[in-house]
C-alpha atoms as a PDB file:
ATOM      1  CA  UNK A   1     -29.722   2.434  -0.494  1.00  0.00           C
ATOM      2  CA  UNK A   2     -26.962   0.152  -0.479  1.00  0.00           C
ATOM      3  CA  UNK A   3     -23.596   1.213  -2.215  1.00  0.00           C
ATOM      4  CA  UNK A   4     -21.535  -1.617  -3.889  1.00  0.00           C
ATOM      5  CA  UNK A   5     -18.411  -2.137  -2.767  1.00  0.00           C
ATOM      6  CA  UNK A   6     -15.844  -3.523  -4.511  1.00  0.00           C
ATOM      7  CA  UNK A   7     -14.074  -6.984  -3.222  1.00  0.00           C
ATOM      8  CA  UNK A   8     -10.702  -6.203  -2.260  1.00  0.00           C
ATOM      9  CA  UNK A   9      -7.983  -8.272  -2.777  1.00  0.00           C
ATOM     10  CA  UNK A  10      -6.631 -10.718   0.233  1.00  0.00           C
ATOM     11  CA  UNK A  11      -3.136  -8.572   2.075  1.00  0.00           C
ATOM     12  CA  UNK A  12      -0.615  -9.685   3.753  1.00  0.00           C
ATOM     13  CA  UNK A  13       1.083  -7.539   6.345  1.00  0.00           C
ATOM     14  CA  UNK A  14       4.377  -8.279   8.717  1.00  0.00           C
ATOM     15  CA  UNK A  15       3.096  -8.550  12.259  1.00  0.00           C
ATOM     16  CA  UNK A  16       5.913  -5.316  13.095  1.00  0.00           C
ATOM     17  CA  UNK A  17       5.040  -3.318   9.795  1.00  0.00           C
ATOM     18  CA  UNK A  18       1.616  -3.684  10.908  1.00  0.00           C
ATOM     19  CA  UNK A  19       1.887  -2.185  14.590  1.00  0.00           C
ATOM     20  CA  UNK A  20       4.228   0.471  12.769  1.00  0.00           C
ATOM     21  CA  UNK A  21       1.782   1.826  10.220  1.00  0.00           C
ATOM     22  CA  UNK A  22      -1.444   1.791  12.546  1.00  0.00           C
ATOM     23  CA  UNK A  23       0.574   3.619  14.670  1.00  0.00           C
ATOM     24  CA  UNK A  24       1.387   6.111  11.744  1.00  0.00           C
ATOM     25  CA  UNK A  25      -2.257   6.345  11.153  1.00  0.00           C
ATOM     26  CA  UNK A  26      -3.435   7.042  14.213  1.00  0.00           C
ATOM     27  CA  UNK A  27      -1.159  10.217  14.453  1.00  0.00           C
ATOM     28  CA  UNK A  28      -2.827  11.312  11.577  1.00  0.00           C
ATOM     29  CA  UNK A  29      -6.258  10.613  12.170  1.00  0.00           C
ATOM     30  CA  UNK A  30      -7.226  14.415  12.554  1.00  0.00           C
ATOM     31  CA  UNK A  31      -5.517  15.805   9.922  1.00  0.00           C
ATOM     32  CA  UNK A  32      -5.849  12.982   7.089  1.00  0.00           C
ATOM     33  CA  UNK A  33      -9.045  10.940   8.218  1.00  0.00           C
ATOM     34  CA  UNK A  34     -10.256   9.296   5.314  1.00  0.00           C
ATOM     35  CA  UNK A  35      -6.135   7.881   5.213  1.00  0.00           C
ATOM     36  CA  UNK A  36      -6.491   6.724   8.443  1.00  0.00           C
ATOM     37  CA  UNK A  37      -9.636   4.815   7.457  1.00  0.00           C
ATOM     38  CA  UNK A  38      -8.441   3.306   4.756  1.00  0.00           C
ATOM     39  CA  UNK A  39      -5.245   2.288   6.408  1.00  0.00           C
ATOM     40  CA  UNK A  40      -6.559   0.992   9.516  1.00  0.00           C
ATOM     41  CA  UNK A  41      -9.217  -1.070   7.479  1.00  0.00           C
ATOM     42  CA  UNK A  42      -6.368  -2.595   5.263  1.00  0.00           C
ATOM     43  CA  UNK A  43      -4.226  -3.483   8.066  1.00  0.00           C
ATOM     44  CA  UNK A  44      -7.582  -5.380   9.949  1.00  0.00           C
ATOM     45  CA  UNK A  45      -8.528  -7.393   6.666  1.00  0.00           C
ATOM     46  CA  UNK A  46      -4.846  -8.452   6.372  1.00  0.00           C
ATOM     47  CA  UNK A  47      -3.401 -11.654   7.273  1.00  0.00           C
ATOM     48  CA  UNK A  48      -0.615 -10.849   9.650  1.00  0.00           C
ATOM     49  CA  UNK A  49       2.320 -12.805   9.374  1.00  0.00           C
ATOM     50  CA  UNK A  50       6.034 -12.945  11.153  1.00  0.00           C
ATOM     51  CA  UNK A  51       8.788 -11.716   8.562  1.00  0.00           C
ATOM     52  CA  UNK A  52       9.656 -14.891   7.668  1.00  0.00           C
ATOM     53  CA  UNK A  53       6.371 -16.582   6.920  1.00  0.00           C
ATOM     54  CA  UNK A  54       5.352 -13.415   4.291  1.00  0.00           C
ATOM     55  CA  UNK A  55       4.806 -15.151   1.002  1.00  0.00           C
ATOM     56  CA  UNK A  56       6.932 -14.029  -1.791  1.00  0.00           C
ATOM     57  CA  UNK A  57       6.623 -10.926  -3.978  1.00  0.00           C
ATOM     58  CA  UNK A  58       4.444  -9.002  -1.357  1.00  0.00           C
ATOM     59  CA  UNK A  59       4.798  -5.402  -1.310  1.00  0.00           C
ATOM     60  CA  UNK A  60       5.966  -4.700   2.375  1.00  0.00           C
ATOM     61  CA  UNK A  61       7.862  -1.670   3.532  1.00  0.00           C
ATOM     62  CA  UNK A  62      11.136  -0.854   1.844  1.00  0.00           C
ATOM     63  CA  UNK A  63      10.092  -2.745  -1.341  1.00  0.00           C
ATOM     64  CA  UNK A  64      10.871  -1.649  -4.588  1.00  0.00           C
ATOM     65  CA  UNK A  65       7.018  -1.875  -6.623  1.00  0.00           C
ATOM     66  CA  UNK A  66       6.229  -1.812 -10.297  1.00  0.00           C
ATOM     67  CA  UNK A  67       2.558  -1.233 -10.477  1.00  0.00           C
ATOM     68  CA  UNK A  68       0.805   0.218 -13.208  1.00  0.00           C
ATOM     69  CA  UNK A  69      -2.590   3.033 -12.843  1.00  0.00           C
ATOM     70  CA  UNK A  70      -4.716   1.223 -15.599  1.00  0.00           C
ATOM     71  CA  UNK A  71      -6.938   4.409 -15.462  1.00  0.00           C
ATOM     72  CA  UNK A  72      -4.253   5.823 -17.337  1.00  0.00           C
ATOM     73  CA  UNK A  73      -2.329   2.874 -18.197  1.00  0.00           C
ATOM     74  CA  UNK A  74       1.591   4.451 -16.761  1.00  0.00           C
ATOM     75  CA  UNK A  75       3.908   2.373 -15.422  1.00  0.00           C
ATOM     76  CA  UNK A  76       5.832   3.228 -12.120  1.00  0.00           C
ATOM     77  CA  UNK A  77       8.786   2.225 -10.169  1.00  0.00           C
ATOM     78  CA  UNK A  78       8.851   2.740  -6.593  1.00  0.00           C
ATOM     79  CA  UNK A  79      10.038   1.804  -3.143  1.00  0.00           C
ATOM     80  CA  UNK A  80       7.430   2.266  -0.552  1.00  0.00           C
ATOM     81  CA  UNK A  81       8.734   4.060   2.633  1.00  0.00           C
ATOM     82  CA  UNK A  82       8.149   5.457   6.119  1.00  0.00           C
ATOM     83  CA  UNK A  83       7.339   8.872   5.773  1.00  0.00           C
ATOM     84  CA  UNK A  84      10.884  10.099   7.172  1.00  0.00           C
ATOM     85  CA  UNK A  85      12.170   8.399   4.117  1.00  0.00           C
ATOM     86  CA  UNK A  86      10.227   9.684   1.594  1.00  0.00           C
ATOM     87  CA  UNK A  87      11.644  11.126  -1.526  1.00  0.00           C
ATOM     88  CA  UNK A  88       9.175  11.561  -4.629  1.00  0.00           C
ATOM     89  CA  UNK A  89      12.193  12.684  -6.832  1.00  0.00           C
ATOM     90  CA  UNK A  90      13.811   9.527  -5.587  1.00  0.00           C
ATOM     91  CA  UNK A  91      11.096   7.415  -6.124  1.00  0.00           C
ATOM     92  CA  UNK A  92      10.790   6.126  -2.652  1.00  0.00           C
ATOM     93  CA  UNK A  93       6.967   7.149  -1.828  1.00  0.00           C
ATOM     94  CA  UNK A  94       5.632   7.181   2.253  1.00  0.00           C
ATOM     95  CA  UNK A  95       3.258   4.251   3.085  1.00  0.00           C
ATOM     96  CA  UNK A  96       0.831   7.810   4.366  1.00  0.00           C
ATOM     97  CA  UNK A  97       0.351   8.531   0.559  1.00  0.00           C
ATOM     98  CA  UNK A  98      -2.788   7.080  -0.819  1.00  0.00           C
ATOM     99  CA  UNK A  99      -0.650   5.398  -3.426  1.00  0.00           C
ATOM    100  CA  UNK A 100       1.163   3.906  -1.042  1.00  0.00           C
ATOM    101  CA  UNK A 101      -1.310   2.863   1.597  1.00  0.00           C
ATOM    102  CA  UNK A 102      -3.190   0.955  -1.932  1.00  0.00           C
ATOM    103  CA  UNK A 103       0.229  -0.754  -2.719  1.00  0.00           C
ATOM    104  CA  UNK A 104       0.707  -2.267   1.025  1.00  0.00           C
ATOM    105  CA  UNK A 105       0.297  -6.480   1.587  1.00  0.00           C
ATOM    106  CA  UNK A 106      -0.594  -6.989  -2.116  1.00  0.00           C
ATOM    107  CA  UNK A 107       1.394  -9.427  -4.603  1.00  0.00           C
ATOM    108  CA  UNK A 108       2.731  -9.064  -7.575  1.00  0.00           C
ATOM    109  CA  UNK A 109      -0.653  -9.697  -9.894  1.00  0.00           C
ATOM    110  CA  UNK A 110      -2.939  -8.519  -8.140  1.00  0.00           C
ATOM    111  CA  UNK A 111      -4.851  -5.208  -8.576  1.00  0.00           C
ATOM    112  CA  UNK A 112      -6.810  -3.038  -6.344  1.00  0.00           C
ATOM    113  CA  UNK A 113      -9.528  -0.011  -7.150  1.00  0.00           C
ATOM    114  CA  UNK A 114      -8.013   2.573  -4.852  1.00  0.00           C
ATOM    115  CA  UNK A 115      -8.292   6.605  -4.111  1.00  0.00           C
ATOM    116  CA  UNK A 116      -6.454   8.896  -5.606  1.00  0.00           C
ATOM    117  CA  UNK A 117      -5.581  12.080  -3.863  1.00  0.00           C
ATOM    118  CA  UNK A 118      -8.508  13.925  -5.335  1.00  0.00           C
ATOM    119  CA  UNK A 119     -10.831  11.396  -4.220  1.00  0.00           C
ATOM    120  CA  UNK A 120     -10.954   9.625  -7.811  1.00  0.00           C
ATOM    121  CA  UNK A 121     -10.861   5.363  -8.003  1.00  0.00           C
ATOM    122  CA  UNK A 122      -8.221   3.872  -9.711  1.00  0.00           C
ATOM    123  CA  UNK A 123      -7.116   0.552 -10.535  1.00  0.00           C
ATOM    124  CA  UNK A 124      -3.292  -0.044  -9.015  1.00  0.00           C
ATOM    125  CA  UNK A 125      -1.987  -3.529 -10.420  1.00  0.00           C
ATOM    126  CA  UNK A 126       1.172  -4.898  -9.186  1.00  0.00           C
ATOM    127  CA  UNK A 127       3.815  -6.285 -12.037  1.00  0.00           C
ATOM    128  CA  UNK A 128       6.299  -6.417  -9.878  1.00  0.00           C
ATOM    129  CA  UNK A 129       7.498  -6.525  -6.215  1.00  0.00           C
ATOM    130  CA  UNK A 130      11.276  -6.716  -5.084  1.00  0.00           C
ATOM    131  CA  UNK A 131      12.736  -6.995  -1.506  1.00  0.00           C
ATOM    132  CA  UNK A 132      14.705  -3.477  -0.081  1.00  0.00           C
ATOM    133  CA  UNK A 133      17.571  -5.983   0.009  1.00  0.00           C
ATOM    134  CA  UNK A 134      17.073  -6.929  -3.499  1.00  0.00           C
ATOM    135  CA  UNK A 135      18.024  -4.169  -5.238  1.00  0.00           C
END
């Protein structure tokens, strides 16, 4: 039996945010597994690039996101973060949440069907994608 899956969207990743999160993953690979997985299969379909070269309005660490969950249609602000900097009350969510793993190397219009926490697929499009310096 053969199980559709859907096309992803192309990423693009910063060649040093890219060695950074794989390395996150990795330490997590026995407590979070199916993270890991998705993370380490996002970062090896992305186009790595030097911080320069990324093309504009591509959510990279430290940006500030507006994406919307069209499963349920909200609207949210964040700015995606290394775990040490997370704050949910703050609005800066780690790159080791499944909401923030989905968000990683995609540009502002493009969507993604992603896992929730409880395992459930949901459509993450990007409105909006802002530099850390930017704000």
């Amino acid at each position: 039996m053969n199980i559709a899956v859907p096309e992803r969207p192309p990423l693009h990743l910063i060649d040093c945010e890219a060695d950074a999160i794989t390395n996150l993953a990795l330490q997590l690979e026995h407590r979070q597994p199916d993270l890991t997985t998705l993370l380490l299969a996002e970062i090896d379909r992305a186009e790595i690039h030097h911080a320069e070269d990324l093309p504009t309005h591509v959510v990279a660490m430290n940006s500030y996101v507006t994406f919307v969950d069209e499963s349920s249609g909200s609207r949210r602000e964040i700015q995606l973060v290394y775990p040490q900097h997370a704050d949910i009350e703050a609005g800066r969510v780690s790159i080791l949440t499944p909401i923030g793993a989905g968000l990683i190397g995609l540009a502002k219009g493009q969507s993604i069907l992603w896992p929730d926490r409880d395992g459930h697929a949901r459509r993450l499009r990007i409105e909006d994608v802002r530099s850390g310096n930017d704000h």
